[in-house]
N, C-alpha and C. Protein backbone atom coordinates (compact mmCIF):
# COMPACT_ATOMS: atom_id res chain seq x y z
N UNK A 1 0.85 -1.20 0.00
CA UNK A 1 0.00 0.00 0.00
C UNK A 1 0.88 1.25 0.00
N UNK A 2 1.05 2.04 -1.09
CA UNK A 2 1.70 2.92 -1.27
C UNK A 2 1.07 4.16 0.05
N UNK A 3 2.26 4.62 0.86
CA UNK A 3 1.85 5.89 1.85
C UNK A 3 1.65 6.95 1.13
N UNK A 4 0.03 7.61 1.76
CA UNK A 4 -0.10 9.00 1.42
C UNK A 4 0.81 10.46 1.76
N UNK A 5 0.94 11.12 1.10
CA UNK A 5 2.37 12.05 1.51
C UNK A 5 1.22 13.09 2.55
N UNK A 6 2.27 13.33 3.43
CA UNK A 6 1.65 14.60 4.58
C UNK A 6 0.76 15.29 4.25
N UNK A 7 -0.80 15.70 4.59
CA UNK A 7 -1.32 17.31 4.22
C UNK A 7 -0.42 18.37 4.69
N UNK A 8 -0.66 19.21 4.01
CA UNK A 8 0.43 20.08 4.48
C UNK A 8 -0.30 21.11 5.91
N UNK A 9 0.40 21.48 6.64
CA UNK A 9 -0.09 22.32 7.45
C UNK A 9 -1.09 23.89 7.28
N UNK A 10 -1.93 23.89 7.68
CA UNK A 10 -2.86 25.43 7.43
C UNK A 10 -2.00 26.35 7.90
N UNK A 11 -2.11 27.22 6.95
CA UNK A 11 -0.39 28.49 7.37
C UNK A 11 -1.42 29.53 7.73
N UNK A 12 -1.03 30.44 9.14
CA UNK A 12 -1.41 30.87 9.86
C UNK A 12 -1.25 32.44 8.61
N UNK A 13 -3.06 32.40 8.85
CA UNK A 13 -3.47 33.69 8.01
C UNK A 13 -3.31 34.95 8.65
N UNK A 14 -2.68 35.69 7.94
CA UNK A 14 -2.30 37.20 8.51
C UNK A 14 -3.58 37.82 8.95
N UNK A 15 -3.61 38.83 9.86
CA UNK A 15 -4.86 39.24 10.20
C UNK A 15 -5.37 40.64 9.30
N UNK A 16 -4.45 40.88 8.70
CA UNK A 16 -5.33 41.45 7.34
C UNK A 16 -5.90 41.06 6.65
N UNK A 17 -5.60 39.70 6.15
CA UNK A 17 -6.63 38.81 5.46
C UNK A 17 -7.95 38.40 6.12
N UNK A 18 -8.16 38.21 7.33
CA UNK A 18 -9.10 37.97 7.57
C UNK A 18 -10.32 38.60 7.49
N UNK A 19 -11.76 37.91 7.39
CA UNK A 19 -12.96 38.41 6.91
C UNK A 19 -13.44 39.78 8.49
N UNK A 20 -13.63 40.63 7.95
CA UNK A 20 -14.23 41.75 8.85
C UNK A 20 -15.86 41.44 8.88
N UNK A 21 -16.49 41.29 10.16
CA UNK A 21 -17.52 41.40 10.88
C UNK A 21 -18.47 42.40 10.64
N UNK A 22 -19.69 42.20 10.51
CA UNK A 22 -20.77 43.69 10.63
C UNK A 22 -20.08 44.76 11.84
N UNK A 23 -20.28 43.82 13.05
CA UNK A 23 -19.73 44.96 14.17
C UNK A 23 -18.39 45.48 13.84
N UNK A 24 -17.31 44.87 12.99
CA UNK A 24 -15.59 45.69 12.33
C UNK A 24 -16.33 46.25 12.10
N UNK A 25 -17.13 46.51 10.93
CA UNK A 25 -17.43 47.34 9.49
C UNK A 25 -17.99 48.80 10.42
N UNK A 26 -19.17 48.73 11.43
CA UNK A 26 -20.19 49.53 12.27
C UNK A 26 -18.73 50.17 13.40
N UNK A 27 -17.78 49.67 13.82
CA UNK A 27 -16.98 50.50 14.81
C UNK A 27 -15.98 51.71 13.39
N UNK A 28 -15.70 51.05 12.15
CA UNK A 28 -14.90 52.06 11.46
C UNK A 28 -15.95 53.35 10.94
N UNK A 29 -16.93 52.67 11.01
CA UNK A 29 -18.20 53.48 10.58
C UNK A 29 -18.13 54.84 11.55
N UNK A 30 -18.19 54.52 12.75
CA UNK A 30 -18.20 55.19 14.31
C UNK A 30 -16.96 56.25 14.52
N UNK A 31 -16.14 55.39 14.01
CA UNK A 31 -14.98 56.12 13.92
C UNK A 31 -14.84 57.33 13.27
N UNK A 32 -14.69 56.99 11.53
CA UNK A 32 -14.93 57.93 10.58
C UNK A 32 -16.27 59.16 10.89
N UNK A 33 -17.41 59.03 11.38
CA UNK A 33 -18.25 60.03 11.90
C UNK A 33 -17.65 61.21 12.89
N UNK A 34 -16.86 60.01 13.72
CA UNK A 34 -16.78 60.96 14.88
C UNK A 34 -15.12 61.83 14.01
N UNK A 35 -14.28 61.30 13.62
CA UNK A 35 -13.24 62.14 12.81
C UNK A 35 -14.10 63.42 12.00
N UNK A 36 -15.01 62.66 11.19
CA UNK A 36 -15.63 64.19 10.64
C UNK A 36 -16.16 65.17 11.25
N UNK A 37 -16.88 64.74 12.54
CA UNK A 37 -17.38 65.75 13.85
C UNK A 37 -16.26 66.98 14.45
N UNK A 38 -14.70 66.03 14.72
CA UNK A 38 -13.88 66.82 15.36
C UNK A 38 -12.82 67.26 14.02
N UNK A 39 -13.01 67.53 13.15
CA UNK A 39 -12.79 67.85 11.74
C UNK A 39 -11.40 67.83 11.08
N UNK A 40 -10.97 66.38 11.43
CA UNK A 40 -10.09 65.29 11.04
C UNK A 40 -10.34 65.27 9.29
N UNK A 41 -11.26 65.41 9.09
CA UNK A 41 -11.60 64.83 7.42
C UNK A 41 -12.87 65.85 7.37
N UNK A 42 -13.12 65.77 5.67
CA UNK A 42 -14.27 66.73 5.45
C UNK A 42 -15.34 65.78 4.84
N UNK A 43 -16.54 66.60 4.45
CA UNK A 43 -17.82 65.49 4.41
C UNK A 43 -17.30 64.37 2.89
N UNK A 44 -17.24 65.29 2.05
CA UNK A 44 -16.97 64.49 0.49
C UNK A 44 -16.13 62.89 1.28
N UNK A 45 -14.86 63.49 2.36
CA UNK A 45 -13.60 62.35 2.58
C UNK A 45 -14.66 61.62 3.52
N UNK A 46 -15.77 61.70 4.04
CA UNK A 46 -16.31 60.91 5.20
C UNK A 46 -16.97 59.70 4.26
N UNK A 47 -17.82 60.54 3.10
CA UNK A 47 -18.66 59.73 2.27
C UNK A 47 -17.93 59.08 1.76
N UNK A 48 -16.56 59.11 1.03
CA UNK A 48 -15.80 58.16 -0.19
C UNK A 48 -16.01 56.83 1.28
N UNK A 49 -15.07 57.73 2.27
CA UNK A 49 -14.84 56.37 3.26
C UNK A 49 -15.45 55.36 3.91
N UNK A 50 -17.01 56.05 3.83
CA UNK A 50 -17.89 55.42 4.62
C UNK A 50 -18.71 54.30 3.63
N UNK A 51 -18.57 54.59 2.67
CA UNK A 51 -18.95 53.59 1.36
C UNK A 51 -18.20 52.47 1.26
N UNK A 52 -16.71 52.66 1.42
CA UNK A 52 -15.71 51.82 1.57
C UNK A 52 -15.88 51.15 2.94
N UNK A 53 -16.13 51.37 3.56
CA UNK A 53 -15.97 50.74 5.13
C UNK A 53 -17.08 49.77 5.01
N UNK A 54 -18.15 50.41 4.34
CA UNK A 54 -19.78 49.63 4.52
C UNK A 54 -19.50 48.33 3.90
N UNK A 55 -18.99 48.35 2.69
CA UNK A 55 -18.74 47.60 1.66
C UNK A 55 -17.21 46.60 1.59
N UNK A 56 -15.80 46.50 2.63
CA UNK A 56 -15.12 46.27 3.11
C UNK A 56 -15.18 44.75 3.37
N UNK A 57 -14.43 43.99 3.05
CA UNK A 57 -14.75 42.19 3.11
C UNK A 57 -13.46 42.06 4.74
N UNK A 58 -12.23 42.44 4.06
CA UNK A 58 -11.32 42.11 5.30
C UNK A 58 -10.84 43.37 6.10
N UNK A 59 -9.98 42.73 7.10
CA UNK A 59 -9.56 44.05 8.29
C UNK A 59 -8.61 44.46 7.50
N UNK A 60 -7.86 44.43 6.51
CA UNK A 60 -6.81 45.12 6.17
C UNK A 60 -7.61 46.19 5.42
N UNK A 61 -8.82 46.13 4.86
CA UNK A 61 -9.41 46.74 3.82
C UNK A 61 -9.97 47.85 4.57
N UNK A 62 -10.43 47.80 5.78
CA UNK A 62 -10.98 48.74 7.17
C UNK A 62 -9.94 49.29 7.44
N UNK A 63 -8.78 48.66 8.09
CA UNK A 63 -7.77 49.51 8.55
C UNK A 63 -7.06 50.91 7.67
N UNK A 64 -7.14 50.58 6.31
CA UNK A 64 -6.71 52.01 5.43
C UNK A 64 -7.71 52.83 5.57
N UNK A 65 -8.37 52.77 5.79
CA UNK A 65 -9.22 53.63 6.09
C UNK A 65 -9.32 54.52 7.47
N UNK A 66 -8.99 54.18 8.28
CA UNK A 66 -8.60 55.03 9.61
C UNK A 66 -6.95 55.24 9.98
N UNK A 67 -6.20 54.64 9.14
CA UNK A 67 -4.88 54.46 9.75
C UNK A 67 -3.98 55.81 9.76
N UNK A 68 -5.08 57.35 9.08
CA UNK A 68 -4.20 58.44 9.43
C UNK A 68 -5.05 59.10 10.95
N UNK A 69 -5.81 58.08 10.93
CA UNK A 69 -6.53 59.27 12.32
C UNK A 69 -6.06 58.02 13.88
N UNK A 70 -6.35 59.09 14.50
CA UNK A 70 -5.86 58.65 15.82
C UNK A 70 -6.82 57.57 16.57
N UNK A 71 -5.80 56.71 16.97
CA UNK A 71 -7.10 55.38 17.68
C UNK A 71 -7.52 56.12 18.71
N UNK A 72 -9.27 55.61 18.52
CA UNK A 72 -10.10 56.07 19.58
C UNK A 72 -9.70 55.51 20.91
N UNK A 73 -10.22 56.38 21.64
CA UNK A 73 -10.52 56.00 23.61
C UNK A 73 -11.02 55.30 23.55
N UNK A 74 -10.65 54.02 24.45
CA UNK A 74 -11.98 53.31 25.06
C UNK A 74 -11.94 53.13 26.53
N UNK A 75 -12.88 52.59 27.16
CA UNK A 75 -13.08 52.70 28.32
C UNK A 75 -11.92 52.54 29.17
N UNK A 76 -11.43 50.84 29.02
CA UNK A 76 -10.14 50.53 29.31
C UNK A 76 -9.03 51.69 29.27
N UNK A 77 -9.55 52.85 28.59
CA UNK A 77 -7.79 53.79 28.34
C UNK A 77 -7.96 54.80 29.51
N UNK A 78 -9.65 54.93 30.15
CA UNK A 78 -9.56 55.78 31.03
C UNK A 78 -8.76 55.77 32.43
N UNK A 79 -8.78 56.67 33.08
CA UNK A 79 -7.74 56.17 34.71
C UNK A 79 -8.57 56.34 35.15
N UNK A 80 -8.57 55.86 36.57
CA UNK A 80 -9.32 55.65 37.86
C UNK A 80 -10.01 56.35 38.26
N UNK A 81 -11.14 56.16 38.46
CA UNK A 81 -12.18 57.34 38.92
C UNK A 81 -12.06 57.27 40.55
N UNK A 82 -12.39 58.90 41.10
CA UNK A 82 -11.70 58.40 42.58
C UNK A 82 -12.82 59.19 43.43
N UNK A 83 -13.65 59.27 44.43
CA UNK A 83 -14.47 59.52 44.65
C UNK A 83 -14.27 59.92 46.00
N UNK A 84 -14.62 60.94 46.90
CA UNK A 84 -14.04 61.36 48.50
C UNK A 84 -15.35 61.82 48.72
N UNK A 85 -15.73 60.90 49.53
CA UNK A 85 -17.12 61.93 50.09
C UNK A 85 -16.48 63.36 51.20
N UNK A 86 -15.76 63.27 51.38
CA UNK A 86 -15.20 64.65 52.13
C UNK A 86 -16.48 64.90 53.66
N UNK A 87 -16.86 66.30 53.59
CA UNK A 87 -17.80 66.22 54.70
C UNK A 87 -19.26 66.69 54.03
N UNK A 88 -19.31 67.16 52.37
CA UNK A 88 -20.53 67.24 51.91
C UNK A 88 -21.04 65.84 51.05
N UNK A 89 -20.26 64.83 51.20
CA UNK A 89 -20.25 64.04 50.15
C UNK A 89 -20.24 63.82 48.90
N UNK A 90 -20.12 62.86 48.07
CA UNK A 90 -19.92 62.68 46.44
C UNK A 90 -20.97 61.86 45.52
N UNK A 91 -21.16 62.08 44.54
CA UNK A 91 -21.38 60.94 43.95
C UNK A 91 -21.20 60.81 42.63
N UNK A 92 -21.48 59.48 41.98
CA UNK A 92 -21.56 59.93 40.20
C UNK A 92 -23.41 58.76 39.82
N UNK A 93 -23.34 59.27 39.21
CA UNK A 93 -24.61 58.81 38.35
C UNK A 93 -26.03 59.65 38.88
N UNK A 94 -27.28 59.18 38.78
CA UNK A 94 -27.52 58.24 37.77
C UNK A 94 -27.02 59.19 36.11
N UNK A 95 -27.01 59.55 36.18
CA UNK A 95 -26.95 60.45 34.58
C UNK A 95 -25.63 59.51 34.35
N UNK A 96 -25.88 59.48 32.75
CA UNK A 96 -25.14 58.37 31.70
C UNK A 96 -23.46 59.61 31.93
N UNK A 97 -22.75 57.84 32.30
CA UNK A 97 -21.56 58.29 32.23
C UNK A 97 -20.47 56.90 32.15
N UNK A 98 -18.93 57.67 31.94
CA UNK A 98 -18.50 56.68 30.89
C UNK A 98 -17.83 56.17 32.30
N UNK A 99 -17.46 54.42 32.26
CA UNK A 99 -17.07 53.72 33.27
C UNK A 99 -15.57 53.33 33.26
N UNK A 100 -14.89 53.48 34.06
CA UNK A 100 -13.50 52.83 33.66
C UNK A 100 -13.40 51.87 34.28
N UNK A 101 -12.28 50.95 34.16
CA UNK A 101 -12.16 49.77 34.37
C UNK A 101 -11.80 49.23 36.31
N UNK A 102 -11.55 50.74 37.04
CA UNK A 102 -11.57 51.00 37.99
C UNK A 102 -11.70 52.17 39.02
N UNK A 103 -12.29 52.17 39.59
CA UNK A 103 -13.24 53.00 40.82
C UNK A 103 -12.90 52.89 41.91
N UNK A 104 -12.76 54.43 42.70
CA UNK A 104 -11.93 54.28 44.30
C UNK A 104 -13.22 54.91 44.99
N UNK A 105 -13.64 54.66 45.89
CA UNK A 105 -14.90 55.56 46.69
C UNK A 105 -13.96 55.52 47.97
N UNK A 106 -14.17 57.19 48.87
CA UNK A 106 -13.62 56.87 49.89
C UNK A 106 -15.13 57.70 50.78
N UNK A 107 -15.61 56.83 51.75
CA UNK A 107 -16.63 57.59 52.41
C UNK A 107 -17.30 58.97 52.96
N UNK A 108 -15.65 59.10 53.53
CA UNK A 108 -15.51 60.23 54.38
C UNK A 108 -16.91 60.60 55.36
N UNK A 109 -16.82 61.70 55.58
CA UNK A 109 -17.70 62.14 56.75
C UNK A 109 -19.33 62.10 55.93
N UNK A 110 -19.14 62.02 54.76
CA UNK A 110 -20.53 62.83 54.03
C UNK A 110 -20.85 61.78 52.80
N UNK A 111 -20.30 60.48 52.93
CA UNK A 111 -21.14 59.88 52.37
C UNK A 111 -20.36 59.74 50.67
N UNK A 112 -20.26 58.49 49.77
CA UNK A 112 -20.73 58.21 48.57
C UNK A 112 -21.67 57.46 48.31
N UNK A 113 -22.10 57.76 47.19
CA UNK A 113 -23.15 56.64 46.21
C UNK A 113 -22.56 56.87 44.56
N UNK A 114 -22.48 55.71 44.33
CA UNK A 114 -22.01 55.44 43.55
C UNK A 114 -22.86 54.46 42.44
N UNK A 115 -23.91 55.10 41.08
CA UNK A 115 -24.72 54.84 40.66
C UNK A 115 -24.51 54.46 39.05
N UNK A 116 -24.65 53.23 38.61
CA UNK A 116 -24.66 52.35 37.37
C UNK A 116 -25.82 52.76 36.70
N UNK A 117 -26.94 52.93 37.67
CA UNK A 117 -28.19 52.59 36.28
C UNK A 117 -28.49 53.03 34.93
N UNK A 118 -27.57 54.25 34.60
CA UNK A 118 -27.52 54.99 33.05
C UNK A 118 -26.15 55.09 33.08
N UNK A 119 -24.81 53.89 33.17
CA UNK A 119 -24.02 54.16 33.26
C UNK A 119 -23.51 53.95 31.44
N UNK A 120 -22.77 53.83 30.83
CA UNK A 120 -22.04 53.72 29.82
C UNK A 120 -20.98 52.57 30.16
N UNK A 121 -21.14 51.45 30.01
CA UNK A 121 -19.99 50.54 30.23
C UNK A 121 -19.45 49.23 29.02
N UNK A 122 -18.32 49.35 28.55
CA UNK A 122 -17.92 48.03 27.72
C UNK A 122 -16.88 47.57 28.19
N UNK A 123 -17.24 47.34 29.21
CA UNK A 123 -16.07 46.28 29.65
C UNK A 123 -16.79 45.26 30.25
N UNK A 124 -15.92 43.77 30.57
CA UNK A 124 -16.32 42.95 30.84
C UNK A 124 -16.32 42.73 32.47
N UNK A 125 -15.58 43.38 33.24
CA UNK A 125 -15.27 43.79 34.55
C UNK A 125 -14.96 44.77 34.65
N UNK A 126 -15.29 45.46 35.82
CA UNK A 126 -14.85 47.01 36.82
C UNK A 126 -14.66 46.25 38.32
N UNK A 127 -13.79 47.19 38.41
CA UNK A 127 -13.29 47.01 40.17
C UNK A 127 -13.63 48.04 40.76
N UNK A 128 -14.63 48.06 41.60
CA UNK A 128 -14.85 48.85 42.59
C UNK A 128 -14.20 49.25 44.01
N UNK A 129 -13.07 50.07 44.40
CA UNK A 129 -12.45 49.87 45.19
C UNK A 129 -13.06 51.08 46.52
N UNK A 130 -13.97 49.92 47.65
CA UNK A 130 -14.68 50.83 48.32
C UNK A 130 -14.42 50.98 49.88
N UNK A 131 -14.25 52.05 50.56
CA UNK A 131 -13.77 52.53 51.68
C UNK A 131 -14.56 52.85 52.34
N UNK A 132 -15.78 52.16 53.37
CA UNK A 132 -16.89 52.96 53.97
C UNK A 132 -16.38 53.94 54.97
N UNK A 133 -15.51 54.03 55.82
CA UNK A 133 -14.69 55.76 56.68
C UNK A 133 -15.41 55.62 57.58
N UNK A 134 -16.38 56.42 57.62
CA UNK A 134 -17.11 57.32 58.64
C UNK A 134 -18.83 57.56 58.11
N UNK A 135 -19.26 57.53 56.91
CA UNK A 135 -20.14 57.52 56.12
C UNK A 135 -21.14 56.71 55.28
N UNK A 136 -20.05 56.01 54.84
CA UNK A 136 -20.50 54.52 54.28
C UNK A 136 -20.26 54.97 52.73
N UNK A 137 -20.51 53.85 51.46
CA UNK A 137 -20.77 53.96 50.60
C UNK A 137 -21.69 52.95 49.78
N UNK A 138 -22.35 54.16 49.24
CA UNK A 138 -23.31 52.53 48.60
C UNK A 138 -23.32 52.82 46.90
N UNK A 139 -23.33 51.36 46.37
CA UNK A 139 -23.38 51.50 45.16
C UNK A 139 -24.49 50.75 44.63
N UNK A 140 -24.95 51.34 43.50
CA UNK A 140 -26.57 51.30 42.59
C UNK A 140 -26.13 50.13 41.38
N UNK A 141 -26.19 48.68 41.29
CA UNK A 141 -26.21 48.47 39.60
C UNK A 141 -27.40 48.14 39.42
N UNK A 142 -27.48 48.41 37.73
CA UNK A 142 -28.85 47.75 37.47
C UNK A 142 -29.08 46.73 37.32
N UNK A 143 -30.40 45.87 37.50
CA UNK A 143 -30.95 44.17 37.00
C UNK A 143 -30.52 44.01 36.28
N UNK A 144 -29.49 42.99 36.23
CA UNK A 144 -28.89 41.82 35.40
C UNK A 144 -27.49 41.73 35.49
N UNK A 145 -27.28 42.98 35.90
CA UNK A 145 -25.57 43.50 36.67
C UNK A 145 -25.14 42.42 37.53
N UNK A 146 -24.30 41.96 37.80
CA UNK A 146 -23.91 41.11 39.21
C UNK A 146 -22.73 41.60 39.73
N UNK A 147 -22.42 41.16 40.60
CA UNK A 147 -21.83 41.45 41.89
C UNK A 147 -20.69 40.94 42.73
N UNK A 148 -19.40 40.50 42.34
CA UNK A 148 -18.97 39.77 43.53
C UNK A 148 -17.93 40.50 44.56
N UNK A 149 -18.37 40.15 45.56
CA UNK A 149 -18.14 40.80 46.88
C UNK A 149 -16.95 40.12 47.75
N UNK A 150 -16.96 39.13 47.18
CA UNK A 150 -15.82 37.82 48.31
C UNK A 150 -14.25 38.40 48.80
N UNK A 151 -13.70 39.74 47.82
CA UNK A 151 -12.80 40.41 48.11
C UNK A 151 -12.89 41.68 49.07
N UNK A 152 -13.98 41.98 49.49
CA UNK A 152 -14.40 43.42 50.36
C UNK A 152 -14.11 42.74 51.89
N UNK A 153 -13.72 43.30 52.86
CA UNK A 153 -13.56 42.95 54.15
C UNK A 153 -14.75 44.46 54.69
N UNK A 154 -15.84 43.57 55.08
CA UNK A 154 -16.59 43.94 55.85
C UNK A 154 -16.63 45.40 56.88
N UNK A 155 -15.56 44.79 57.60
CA UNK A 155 -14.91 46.40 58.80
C UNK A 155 -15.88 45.98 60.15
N UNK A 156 -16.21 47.03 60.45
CA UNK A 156 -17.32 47.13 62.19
C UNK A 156 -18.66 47.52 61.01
N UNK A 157 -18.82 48.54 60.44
CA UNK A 157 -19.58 48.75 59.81
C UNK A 157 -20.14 47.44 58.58
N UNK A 158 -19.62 46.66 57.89
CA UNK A 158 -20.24 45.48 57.39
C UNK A 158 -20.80 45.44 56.13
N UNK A 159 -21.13 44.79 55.25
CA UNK A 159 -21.45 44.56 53.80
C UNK A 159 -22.82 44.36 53.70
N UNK A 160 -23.61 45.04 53.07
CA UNK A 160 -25.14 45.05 52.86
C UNK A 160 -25.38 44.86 51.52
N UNK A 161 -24.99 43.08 50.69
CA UNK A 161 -25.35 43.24 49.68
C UNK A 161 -26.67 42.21 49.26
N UNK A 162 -27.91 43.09 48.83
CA UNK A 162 -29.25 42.70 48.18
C UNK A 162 -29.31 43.03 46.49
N UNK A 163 -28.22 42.69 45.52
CA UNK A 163 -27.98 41.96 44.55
C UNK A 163 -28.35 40.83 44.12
N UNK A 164 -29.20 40.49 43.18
CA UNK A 164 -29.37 39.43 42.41
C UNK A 164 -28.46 38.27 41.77
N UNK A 165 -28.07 37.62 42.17
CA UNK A 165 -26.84 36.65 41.04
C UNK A 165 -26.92 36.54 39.19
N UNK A 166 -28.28 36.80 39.10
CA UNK A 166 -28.76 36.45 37.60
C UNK A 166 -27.68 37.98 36.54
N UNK A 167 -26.83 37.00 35.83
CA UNK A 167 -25.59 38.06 35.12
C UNK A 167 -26.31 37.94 33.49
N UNK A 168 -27.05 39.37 32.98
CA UNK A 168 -27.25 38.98 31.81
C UNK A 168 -26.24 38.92 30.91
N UNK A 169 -26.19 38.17 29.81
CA UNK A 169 -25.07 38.41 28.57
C UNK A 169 -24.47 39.88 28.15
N UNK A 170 -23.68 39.92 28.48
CA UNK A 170 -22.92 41.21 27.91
C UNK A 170 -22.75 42.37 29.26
N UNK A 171 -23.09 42.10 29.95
CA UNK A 171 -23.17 42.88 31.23
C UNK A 171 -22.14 42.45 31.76
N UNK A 172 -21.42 44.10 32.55
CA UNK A 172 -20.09 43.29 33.47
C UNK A 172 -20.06 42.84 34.68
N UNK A 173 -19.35 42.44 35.16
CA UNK A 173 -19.40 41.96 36.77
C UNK A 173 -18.72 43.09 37.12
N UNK A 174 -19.44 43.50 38.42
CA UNK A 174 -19.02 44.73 39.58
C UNK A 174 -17.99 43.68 40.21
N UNK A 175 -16.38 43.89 40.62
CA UNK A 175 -16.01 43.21 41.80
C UNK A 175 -15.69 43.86 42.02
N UNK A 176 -16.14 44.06 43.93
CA UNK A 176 -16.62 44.73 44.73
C UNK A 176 -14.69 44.46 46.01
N UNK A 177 -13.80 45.32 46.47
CA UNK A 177 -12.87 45.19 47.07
C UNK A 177 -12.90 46.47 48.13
N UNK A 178 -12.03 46.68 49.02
CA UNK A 178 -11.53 47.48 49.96
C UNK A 178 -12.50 47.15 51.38
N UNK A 179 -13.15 47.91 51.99
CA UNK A 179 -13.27 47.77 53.51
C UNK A 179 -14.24 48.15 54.15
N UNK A 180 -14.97 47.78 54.89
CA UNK A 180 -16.38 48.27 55.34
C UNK A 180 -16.21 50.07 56.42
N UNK A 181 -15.04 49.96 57.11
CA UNK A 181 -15.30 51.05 57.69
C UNK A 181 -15.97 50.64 58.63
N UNK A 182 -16.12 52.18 59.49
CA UNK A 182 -17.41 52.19 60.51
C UNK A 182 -18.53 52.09 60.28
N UNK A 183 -18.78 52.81 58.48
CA UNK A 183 -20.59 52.68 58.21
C UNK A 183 -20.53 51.74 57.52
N UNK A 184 -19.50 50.46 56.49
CA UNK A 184 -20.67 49.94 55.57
C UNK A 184 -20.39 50.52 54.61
N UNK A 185 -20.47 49.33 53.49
CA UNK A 185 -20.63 49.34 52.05
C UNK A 185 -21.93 48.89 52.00
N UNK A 186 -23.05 49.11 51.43
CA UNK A 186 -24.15 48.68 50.52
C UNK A 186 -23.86 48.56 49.34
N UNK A 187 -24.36 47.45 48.59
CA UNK A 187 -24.19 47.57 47.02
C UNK A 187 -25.70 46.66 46.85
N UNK A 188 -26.28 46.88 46.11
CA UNK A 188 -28.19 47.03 45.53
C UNK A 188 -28.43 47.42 44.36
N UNK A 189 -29.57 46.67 43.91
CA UNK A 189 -30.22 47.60 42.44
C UNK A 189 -30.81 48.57 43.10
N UNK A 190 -31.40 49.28 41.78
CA UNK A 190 -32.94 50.62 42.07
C UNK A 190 -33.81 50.21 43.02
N UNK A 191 -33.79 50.98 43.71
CA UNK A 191 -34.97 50.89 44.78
C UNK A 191 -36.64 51.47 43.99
N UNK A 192 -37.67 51.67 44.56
CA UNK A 192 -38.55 51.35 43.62
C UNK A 192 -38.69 52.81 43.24
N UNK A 193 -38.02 54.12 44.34
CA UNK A 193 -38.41 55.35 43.64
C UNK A 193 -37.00 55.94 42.71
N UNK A 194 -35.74 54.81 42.54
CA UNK A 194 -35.32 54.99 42.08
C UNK A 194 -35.97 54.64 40.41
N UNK A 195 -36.12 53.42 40.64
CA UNK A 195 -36.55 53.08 39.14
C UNK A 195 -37.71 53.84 38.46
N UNK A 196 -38.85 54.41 39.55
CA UNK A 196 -39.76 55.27 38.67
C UNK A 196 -39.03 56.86 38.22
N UNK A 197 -38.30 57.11 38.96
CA UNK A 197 -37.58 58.48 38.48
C UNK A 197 -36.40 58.02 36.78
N UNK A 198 -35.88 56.47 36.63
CA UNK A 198 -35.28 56.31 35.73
C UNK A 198 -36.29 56.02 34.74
N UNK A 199 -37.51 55.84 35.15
CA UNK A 199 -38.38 55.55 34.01
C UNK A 199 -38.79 57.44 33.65
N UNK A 200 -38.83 58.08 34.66
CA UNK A 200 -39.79 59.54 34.07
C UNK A 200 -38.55 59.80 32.92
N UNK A 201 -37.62 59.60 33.43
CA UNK A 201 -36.15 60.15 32.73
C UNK A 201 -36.47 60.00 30.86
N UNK A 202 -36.48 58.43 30.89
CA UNK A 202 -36.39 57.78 29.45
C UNK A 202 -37.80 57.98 29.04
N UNK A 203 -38.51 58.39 29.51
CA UNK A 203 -39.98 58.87 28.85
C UNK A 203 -40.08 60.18 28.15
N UNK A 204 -39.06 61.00 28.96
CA UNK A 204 -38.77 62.32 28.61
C UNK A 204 -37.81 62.70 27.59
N UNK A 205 -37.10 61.38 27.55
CA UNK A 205 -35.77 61.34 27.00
C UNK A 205 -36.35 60.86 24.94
């Protein structure tokens, strides 16, 4: 029985060759808009490009197309958001805002809250790094958000978390670190006059 000679090995395809995605095609799309907004390029150069991008099979074919403008921010590029309740206290949310990949709350005399429910987030995790002091801090995510807490040390003050486990798809996990303090970390969804004030919001909105 005469031996069959080797298949040859699949040679590792450059990643320019490879096929670009609706979501590739929709982020160069995003891109090129926002270049024409901060007036990187003019409308005629948005349209040639944006025809090209729509119409684009691989990433090498996308990438000429943005490769004189500057890579966008993303969440991940932001630094640490740092939060001091001081003696009037702090907070951020509910109003839509952008999330970084880590968060310092420090209680102080006057209190944080620290609120997700119109937050802006693409990441797959945030670290919440929380200090209850003298005040406490509590933080807001919304249903389907989850939670893990197993890194926070309690303090005298103690961990008050009434969080759901149920993590929907694409939603990040809060992990929850630093120290209870004298008052306490809370971390919770909307309470019920929270959620009717986020509903007047998006009704209005």
């Amino acid at each position: 029985m005469t031996a069959q000679p080797p298949e040859p090995l699949p040679r590792d395809v450059p990643r320019g060759e490879l096929r670009a995605s609706h979501d590739d095609r929709e982020a160069v799309v995003e891109q090129l808009r926002d270049a024409a907004a901060e007036g990187r390029i003019d409308l005629d150069e948005l349209d040639t490009r944006l025809e090209r991008a729509l119409t684009a099979r691989t990433y090498a074919e996308l990438d000429v197309l943005t490769a004189d403008l500057p890579r966008p921010r993303t969440a991940g590029d932001l630094p640490p958001l740092v939060l001091k309740g001081g003696l009037h206290g702090a907070s951020r949310g509910p109003a839509r805002w952008d999330v970084p990949g880590h968060v310092i709350a420090h209680g102080g005399l006057g209190g944080v809250k620290l609120d997700f429910s119109r937050a802006e987030c693409r990441l797959p995790e945030v670290t919440v790094e929380a200090y209850g002091e003298t005040a406490g801090v509590t933080v807001v995510i919304p249903e389907g958000w989850a939670a893990d807490t197993g890194a926070l040390d309690p303090g005298i003050g103690g961990l008050k978390d009434t969080t759901t486990p149920d993590r929907l798809p694409g939603t990040p996990l809060i992990r929850l670190t630093g120290t209870g303090g004298m008052a306490g970390v809370v971390i919770r969804h909307p309470n019920r006059w929270e959620r009717r004030k986020l509903g007047n919001g998006r009704a209005r909105g």
